[in-house]
C-alpha atoms as a PDB file:
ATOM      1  CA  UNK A   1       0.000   0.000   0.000  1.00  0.00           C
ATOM      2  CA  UNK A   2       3.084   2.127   0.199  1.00  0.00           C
ATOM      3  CA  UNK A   3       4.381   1.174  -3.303  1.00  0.00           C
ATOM      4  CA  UNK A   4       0.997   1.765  -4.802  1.00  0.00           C
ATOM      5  CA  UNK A   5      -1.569   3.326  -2.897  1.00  0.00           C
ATOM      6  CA  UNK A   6      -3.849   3.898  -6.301  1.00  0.00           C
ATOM      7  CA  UNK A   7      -4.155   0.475  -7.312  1.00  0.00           C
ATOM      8  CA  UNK A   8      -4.747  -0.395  -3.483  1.00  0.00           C
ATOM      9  CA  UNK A   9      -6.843   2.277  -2.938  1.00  0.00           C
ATOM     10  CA  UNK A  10      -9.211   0.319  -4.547  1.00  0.00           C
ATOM     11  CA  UNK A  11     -10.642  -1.325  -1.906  1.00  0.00           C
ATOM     12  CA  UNK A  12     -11.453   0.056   2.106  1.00  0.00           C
ATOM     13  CA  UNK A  13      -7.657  -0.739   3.676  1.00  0.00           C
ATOM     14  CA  UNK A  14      -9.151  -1.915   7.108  1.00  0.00           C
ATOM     15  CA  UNK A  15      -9.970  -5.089   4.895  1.00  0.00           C
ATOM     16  CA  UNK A  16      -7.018  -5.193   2.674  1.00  0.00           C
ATOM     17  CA  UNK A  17      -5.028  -7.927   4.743  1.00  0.00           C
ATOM     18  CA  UNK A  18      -7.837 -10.202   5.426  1.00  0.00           C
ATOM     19  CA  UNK A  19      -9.380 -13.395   3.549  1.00  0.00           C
ATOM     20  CA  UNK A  20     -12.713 -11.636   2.154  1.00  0.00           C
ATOM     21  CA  UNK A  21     -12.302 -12.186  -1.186  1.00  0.00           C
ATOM     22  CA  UNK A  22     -10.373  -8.854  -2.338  1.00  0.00           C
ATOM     23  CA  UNK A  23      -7.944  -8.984  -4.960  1.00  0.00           C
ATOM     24  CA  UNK A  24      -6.827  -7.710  -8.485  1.00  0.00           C
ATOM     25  CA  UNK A  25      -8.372  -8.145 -11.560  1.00  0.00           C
ATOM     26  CA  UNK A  26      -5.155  -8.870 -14.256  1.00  0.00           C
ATOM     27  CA  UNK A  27      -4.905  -5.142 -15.240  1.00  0.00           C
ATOM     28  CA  UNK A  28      -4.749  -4.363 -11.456  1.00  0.00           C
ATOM     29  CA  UNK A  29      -2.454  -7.182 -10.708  1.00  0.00           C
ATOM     30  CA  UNK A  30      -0.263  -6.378 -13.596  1.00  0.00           C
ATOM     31  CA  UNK A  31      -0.113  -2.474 -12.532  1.00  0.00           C
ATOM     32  CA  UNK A  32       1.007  -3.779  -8.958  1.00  0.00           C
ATOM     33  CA  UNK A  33       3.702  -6.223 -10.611  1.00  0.00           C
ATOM     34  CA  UNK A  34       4.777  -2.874 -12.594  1.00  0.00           C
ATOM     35  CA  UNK A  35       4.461  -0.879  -8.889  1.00  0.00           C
ATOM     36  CA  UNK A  36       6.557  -3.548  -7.231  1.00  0.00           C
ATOM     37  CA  UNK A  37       9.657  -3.797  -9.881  1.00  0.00           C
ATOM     38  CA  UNK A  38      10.167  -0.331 -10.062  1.00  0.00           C
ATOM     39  CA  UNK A  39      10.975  -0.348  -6.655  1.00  0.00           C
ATOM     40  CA  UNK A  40      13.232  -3.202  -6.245  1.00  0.00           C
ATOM     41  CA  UNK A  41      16.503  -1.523  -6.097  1.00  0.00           C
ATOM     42  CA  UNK A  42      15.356   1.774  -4.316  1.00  0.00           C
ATOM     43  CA  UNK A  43      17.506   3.011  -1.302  1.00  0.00           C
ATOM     44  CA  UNK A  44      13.911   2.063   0.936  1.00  0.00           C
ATOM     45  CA  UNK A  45      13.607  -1.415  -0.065  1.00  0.00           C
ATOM     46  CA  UNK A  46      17.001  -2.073   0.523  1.00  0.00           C
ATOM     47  CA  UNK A  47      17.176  -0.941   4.213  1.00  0.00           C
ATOM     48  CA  UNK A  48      13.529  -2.884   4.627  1.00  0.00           C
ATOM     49  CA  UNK A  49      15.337  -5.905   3.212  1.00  0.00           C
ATOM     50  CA  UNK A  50      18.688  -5.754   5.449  1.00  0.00           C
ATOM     51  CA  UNK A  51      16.389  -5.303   8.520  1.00  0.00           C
ATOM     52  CA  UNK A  52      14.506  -8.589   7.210  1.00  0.00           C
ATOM     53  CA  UNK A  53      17.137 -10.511   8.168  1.00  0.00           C
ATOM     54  CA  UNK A  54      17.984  -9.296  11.907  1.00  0.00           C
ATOM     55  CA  UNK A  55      16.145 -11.566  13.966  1.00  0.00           C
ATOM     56  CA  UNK A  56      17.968 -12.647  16.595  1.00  0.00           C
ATOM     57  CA  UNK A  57      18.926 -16.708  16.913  1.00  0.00           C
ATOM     58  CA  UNK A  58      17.341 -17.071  19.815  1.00  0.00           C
ATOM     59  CA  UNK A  59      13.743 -15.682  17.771  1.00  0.00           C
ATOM     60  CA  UNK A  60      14.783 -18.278  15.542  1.00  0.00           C
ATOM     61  CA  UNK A  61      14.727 -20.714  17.373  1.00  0.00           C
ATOM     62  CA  UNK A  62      11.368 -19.776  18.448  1.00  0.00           C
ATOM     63  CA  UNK A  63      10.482 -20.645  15.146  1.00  0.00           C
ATOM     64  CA  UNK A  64      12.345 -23.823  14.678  1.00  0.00           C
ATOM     65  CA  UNK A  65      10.131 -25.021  17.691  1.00  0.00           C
ATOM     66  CA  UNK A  66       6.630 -24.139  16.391  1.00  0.00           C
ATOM     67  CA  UNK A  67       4.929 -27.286  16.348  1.00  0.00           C
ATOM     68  CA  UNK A  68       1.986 -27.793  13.845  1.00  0.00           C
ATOM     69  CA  UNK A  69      -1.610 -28.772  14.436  1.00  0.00           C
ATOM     70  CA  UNK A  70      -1.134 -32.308  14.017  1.00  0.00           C
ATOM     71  CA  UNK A  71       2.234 -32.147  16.585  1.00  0.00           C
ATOM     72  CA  UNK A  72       4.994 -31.614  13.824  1.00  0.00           C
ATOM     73  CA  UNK A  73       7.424 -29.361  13.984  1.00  0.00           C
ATOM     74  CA  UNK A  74       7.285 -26.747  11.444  1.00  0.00           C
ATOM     75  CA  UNK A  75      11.233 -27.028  11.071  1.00  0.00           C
ATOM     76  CA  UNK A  76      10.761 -30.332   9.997  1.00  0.00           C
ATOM     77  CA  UNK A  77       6.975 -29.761   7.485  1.00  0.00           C
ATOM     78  CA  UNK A  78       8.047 -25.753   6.153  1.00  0.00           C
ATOM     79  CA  UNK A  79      11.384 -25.042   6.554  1.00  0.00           C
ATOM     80  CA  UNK A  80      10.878 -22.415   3.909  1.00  0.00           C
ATOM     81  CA  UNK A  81       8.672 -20.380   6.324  1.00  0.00           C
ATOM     82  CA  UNK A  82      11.719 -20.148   9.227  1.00  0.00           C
ATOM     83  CA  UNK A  83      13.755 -17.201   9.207  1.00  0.00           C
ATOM     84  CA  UNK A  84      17.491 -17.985   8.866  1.00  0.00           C
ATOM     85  CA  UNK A  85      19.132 -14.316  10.023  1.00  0.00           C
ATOM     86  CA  UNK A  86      19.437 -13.885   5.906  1.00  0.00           C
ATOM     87  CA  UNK A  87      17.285 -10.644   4.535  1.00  0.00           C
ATOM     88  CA  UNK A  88      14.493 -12.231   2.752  1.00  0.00           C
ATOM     89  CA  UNK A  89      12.363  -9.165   1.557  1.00  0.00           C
ATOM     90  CA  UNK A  90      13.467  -8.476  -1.791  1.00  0.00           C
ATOM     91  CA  UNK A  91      13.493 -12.197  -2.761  1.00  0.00           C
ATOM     92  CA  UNK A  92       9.840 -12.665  -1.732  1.00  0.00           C
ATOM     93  CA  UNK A  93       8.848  -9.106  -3.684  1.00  0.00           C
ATOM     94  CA  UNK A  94      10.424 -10.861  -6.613  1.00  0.00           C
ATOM     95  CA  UNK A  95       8.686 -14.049  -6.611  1.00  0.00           C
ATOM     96  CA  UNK A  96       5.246 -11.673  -5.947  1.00  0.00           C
ATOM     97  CA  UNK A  97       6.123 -10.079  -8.799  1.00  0.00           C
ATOM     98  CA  UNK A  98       6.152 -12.858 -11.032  1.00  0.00           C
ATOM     99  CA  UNK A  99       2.634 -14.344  -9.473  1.00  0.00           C
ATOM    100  CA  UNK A 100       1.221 -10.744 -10.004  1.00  0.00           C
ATOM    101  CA  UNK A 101       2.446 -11.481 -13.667  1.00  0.00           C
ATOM    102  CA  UNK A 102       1.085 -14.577 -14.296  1.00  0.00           C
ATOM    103  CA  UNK A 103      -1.825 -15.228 -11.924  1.00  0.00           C
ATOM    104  CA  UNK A 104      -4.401 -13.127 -14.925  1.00  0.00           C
ATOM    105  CA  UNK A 105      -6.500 -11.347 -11.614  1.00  0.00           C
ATOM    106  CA  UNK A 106      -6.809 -12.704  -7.752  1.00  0.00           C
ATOM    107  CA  UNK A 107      -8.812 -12.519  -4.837  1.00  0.00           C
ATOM    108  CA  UNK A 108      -8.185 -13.367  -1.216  1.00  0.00           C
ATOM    109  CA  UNK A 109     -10.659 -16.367   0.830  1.00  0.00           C
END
């Protein structure tokens, strides 16, 4: 909502972040993609993305012992989804960036 308030204007922000079925038609998802990549090597992104990867070890290892519903350990069933002290934000904006492409419109349940 930073990078593009316009396109995320769109909708009331208070439900922006929740599963109610918002989204992006293509054109809309496409503009964000557009939003997104022209902001991947600005000065703000990069200090967002260095502070990505400060947890401490001892928050993750919080994380490493996050057990699942079912009684596994997420370490063991994600270990994508565990921070490893590397910055991770730019990475993720990329890969959103390539979904935005792609996806042809989305919407959040």
């Amino acid at each position: 909502m930073r990078v593009a308030p316009d396109i995320c204007s769109r909708f009331d922000t208070k439900y922006w972040f929740s599963n109610a079925g918002y989204g992006l038609d293509d054109a809309g998802a496409v503009a964000l993609a557009d939003a997104l990549e022209k902001q991947i090597d600005s000065d703000a992104l990069k200090v967002e993305d260095a502070l990505s990867g400060q947890e401490s070890a001892a928050d993750r290892e919080v994380f490493r012992r996050l057990k699942m519903t079912g009684g596994g350990l997420l370490a063991f069933v994600m270990p994508e989804f565990l921070p490893d002290g590397k910055p991770w934000l730019i990475g993720r904006v990329r890969k959103f960036i390539v979904f935005l492409r792609d996806c042809g419109g989305f919407a959040i349940w």
